[in-house]
N, C-alpha and C. Protein backbone atom coordinates (compact mmCIF):
# COMPACT_ATOMS: atom_id res chain seq x y z
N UNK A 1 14.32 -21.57 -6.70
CA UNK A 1 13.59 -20.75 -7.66
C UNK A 1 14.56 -20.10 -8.64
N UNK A 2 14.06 -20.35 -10.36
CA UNK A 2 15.55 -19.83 -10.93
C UNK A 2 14.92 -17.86 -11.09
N UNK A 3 15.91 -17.48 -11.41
CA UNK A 3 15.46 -15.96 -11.26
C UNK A 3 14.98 -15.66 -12.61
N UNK A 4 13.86 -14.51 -12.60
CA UNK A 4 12.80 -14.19 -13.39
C UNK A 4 14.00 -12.96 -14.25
N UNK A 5 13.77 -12.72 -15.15
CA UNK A 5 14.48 -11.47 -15.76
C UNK A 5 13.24 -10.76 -16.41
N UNK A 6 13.20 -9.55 -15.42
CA UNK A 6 11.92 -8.50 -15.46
C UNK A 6 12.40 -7.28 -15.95
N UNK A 7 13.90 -6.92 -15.70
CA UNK A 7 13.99 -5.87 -16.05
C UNK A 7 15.54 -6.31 -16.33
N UNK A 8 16.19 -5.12 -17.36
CA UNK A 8 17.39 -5.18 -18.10
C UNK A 8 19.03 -4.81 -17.34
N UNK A 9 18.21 -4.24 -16.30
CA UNK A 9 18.92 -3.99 -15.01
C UNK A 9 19.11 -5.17 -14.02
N UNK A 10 21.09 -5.49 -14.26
CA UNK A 10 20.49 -6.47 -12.80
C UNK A 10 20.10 -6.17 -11.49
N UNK A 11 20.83 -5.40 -11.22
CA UNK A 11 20.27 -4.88 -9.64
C UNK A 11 18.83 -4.34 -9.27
N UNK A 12 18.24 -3.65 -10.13
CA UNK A 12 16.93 -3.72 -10.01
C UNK A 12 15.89 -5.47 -10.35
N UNK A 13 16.99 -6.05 -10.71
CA UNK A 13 16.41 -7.39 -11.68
C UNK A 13 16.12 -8.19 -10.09
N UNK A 14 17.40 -8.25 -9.36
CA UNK A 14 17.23 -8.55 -8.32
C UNK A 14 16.57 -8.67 -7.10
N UNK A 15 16.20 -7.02 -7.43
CA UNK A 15 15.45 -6.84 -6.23
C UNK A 15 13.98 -7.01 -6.61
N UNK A 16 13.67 -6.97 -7.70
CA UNK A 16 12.30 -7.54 -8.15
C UNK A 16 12.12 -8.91 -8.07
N UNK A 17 13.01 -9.43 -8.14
CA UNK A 17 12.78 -11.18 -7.78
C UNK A 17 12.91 -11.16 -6.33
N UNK A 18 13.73 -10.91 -5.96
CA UNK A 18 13.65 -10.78 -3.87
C UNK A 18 12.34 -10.28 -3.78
N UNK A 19 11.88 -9.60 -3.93
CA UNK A 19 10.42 -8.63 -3.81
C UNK A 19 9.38 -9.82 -4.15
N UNK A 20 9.03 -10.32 -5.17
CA UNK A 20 8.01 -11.50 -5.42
C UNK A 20 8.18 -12.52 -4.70
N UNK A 21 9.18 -12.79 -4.52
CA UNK A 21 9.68 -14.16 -3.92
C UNK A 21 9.00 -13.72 -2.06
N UNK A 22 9.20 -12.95 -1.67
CA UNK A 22 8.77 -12.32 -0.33
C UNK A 22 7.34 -11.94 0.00
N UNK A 23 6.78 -11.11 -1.40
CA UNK A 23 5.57 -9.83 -0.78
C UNK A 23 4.06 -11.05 -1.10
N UNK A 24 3.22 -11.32 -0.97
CA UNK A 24 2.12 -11.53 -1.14
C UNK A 24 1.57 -11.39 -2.47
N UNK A 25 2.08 -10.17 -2.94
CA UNK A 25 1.53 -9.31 -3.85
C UNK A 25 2.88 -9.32 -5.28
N UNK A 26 2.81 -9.52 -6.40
CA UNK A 26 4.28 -9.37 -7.29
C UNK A 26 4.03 -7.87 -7.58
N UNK A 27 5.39 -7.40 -7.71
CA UNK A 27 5.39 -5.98 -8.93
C UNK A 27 4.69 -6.40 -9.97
N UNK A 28 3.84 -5.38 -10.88
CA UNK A 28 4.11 -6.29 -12.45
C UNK A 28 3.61 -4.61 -13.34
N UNK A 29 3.01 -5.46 -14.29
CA UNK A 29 3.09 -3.47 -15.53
C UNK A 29 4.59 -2.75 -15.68
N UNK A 30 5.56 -3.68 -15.39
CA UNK A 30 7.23 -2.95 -15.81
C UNK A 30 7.50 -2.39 -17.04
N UNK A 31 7.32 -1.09 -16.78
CA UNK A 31 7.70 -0.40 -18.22
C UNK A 31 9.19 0.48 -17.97
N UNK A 32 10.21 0.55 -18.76
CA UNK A 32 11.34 1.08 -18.90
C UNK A 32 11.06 2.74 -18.60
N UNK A 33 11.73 3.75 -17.94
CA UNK A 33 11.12 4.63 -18.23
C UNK A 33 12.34 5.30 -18.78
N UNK A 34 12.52 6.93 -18.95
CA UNK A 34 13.73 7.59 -19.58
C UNK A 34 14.84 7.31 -19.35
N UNK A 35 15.18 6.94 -17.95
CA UNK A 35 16.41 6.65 -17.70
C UNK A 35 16.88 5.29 -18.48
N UNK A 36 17.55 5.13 -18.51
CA UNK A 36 18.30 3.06 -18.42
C UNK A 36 18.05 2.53 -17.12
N UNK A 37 18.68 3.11 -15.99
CA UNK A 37 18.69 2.00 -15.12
C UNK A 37 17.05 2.92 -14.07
N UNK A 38 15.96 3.17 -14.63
CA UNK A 38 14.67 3.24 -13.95
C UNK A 38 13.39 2.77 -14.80
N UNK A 39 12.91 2.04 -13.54
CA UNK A 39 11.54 1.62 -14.19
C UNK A 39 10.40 1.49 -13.19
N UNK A 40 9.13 1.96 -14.06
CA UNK A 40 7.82 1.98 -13.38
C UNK A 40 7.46 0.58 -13.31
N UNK A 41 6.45 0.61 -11.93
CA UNK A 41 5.58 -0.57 -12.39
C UNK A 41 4.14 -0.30 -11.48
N UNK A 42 3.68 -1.55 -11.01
CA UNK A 42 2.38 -1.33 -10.03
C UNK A 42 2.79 -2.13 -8.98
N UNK A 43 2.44 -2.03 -7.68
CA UNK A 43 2.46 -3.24 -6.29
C UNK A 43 0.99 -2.65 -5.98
N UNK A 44 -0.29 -3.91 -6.10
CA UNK A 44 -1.45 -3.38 -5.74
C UNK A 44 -2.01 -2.40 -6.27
N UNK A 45 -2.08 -1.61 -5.05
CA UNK A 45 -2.83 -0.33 -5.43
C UNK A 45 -1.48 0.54 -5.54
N UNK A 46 -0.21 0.61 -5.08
CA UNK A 46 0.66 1.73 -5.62
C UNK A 46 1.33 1.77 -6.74
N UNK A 47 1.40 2.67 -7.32
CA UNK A 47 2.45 3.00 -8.46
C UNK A 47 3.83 3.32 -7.81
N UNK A 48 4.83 2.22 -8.83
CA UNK A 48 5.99 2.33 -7.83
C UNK A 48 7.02 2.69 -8.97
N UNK A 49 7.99 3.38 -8.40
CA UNK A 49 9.85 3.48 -9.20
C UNK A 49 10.09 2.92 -8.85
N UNK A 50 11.76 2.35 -9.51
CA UNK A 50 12.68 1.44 -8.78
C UNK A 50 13.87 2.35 -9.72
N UNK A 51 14.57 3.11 -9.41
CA UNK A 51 15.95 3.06 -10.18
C UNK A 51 17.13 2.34 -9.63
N UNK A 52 18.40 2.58 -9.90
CA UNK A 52 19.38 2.20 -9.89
C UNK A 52 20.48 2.67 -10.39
N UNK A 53 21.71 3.42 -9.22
CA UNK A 53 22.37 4.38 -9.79
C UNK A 53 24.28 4.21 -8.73
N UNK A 54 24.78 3.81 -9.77
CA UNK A 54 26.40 3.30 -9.72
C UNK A 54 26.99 4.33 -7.83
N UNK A 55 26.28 5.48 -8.14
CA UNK A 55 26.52 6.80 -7.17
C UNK A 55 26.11 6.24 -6.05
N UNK A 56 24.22 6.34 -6.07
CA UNK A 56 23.40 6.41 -4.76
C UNK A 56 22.80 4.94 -4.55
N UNK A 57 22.88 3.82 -5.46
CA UNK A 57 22.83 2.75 -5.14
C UNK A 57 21.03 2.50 -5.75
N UNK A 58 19.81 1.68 -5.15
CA UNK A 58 18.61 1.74 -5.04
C UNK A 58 17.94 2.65 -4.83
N UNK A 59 16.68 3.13 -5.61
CA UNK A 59 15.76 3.74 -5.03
C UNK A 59 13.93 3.01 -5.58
N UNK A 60 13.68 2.75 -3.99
CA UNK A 60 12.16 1.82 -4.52
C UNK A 60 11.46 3.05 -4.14
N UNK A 61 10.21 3.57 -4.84
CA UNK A 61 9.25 4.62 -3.90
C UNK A 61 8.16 3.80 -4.77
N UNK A 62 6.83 3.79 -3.58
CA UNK A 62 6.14 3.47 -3.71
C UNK A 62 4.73 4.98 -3.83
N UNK A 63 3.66 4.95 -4.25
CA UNK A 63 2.90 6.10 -4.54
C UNK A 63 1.55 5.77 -4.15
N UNK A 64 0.68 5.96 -3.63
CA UNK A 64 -0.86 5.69 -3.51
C UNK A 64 -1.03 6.14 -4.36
N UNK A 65 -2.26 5.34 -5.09
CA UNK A 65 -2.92 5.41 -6.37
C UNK A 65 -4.58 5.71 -5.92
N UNK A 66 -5.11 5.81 -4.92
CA UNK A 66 -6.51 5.85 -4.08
C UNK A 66 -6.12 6.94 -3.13
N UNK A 67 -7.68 7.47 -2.55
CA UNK A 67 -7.44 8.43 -1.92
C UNK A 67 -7.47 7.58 -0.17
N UNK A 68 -7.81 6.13 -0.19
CA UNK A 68 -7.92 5.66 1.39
C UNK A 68 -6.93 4.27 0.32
N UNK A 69 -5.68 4.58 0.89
CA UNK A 69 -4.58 3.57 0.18
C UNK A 69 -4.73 2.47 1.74
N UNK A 70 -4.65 1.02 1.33
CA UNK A 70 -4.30 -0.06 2.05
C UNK A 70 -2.71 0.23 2.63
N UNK A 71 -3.08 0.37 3.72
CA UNK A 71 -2.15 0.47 4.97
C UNK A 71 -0.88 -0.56 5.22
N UNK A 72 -2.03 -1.53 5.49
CA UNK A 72 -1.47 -2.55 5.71
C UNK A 72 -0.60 -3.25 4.08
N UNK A 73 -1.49 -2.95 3.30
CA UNK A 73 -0.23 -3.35 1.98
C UNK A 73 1.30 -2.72 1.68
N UNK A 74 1.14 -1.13 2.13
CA UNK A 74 2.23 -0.23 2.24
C UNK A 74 3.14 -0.64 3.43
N UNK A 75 2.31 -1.52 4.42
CA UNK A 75 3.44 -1.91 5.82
C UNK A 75 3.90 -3.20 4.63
N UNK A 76 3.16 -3.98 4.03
CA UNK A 76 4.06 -5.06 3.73
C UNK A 76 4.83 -4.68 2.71
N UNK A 77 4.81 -3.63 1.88
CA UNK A 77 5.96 -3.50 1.04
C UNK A 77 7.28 -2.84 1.49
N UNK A 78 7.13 -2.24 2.74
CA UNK A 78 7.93 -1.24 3.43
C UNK A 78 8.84 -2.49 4.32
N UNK A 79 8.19 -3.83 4.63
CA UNK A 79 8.83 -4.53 5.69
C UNK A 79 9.89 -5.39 4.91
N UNK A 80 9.19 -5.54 3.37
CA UNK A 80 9.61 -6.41 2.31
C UNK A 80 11.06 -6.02 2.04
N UNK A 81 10.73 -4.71 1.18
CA UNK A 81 11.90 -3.96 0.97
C UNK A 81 13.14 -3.49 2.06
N UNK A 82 12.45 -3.13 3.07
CA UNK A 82 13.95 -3.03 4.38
C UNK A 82 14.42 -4.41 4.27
N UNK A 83 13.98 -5.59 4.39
CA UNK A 83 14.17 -6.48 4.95
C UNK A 83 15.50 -7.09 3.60
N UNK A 84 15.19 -6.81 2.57
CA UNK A 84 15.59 -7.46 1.04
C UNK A 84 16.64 -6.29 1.24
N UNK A 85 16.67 -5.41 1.98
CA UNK A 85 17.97 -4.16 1.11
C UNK A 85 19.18 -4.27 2.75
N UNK A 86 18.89 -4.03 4.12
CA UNK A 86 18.79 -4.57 4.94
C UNK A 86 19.92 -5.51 4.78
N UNK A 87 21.56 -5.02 5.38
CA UNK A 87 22.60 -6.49 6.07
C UNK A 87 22.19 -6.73 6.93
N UNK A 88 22.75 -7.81 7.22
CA UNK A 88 22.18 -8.83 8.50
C UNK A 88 22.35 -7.87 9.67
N UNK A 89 23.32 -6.79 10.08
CA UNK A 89 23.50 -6.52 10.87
C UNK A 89 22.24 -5.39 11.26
N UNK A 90 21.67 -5.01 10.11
CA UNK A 90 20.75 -4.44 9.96
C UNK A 90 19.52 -4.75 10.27
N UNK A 91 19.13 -6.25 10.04
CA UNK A 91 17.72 -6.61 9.91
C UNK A 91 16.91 -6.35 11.73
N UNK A 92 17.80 -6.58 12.29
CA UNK A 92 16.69 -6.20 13.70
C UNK A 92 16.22 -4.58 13.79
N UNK A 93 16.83 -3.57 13.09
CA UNK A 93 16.59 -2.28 13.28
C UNK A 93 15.33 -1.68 12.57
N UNK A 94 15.64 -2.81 10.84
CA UNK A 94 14.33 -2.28 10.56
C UNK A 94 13.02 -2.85 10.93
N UNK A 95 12.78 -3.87 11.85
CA UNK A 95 11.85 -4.45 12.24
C UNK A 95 10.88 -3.08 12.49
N UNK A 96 11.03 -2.53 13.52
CA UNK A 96 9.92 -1.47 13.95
C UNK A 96 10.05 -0.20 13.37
N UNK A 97 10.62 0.28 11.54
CA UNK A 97 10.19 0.99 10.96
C UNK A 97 9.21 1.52 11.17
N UNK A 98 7.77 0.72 10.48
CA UNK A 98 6.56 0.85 9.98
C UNK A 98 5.97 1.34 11.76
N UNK A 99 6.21 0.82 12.62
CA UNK A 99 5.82 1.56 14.01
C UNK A 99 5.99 2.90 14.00
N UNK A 100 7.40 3.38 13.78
CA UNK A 100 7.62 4.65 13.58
C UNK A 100 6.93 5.49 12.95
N UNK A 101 6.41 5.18 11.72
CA UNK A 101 5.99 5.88 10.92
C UNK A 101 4.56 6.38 11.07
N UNK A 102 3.81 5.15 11.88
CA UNK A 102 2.20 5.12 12.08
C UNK A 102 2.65 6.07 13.53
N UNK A 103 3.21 6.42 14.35
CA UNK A 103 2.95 6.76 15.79
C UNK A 103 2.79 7.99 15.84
N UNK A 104 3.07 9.03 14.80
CA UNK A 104 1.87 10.01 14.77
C UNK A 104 1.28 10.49 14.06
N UNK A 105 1.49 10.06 12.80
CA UNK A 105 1.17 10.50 11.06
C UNK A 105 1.47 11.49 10.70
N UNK A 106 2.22 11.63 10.94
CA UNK A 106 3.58 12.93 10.19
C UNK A 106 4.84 12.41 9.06
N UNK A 107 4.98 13.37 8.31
CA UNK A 107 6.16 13.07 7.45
C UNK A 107 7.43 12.32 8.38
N UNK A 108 8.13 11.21 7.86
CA UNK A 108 9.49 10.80 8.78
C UNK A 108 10.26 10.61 7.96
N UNK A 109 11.47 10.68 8.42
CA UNK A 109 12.49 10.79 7.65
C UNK A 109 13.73 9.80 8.61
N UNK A 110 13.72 8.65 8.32
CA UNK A 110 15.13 8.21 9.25
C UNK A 110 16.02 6.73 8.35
N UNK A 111 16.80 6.66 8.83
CA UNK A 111 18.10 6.04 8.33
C UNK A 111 18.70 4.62 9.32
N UNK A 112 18.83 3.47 8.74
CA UNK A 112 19.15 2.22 9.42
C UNK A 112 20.27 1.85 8.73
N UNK A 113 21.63 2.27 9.03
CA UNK A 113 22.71 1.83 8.62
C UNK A 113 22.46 2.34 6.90
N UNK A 114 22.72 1.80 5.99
CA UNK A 114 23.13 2.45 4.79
C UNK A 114 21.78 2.64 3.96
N UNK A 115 20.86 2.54 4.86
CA UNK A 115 19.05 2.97 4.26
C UNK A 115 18.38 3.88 4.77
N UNK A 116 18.03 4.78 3.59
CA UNK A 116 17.51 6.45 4.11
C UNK A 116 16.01 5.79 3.67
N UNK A 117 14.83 6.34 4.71
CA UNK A 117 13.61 6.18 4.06
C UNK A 117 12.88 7.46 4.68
N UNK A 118 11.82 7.70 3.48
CA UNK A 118 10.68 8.98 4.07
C UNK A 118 9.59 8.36 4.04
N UNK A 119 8.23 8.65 4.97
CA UNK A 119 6.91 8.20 4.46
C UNK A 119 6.24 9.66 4.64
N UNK A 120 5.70 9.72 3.84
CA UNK A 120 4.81 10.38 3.30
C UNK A 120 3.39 10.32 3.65
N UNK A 121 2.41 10.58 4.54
CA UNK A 121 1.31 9.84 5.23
C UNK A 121 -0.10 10.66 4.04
N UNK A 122 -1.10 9.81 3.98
CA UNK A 122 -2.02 10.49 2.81
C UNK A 122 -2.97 11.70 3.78
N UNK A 123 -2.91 12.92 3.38
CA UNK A 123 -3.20 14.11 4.25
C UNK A 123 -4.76 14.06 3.75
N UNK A 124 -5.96 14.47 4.12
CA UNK A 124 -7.19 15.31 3.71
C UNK A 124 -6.69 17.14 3.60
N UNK A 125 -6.80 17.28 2.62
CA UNK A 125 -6.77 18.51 2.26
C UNK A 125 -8.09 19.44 1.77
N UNK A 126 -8.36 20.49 1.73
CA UNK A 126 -9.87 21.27 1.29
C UNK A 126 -10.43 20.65 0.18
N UNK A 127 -9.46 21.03 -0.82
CA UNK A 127 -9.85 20.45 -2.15
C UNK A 127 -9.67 18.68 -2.59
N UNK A 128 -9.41 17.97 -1.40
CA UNK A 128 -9.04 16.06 -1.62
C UNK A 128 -7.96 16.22 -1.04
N UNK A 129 -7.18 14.78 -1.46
CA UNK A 129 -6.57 14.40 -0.25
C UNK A 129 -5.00 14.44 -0.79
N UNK A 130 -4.08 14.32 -0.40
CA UNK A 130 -2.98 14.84 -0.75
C UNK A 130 -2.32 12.92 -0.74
N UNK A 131 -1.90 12.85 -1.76
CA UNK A 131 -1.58 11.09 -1.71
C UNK A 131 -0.51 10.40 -0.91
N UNK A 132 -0.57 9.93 0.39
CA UNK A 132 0.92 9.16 0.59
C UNK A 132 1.98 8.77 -0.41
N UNK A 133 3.24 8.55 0.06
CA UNK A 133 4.13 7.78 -0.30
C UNK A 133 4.99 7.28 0.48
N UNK A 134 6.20 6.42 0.26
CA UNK A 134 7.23 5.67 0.73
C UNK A 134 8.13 5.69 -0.41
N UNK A 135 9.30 6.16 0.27
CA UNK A 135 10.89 6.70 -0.64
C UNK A 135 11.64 5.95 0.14
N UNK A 136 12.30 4.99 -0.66
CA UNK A 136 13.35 3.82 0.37
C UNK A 136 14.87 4.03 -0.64
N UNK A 137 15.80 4.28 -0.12
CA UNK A 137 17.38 4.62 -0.82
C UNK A 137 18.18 4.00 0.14
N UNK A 138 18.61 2.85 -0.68
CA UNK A 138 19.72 1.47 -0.28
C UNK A 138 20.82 2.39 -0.39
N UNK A 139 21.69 3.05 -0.28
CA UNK A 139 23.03 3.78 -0.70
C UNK A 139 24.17 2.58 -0.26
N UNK A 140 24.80 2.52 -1.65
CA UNK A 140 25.66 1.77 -1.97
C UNK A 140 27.10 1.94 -0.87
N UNK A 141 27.26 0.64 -0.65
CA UNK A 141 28.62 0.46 0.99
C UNK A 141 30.08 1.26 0.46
């Protein structure tokens, strides 16, 4: 497959082609945003960032855009992305992420070798519902 050039960034360029090439689902709606090396787009139903920064390396976060967000789409972008950011020595650890995260629906916060991730679980609140997310940071070796 020759590689798609989606964004002006290679390293984000990259990981958007690893990402299609993998998820079910493509990124797409890529708009540049203030920065240079960040850009919006859509996966499904989330609104997602992707920057890219010489310092902290990747950052994919994904956003529910609905107040009952597909679960199971957020496990496949969460398995996608560990898996694409993820050294080899890495890839068995992030297998049971997404376990972690569902086992009690609380905020988590944990780290697999040089990948920090948070999930964010979608709360009911008085006034609606407070929206999930997923914050994934590759930090550069």
């Amino acid at each position: 497959n020759a590689e798609i050039n989606y964004v002006d960034d290679k390293n984000i360029n990259e990981f958007i082609n690893a990402f299609n090439s993998e998820a079910e689902t493509d990124i797409t709606d890529l708009a540049n945003m203030s920065a240079k090396q960040k850009y919006s787009g859509m996966w499904g139903d989330y609104y997602l960032v992707i920057e890219y920064s010489d310092t902290y390396g990747l950052v994919a976060t994904f956003d529910a855009t609905t107040e009952a967000p597909d679960m199971e789409g957020l496990k496949e972008a969460v398995d996608v992305s560990l898996s694409i950011l993820a050294t080899s020595k890495e890839k068995a650890d992030v297998t049971n992420v997404w376990e972690q995260f569902m086992a009690d629906g609380y905020i988590k916060d944990g780290t697999v070798g040089n990948i920090e991730y948070t999930f964010v679980p979608t709360v009911a609140l008085t006034n609606g519902n407070s929206l999930g997310h997923v914050k994934i940071i590759s930090h550069k070796n």
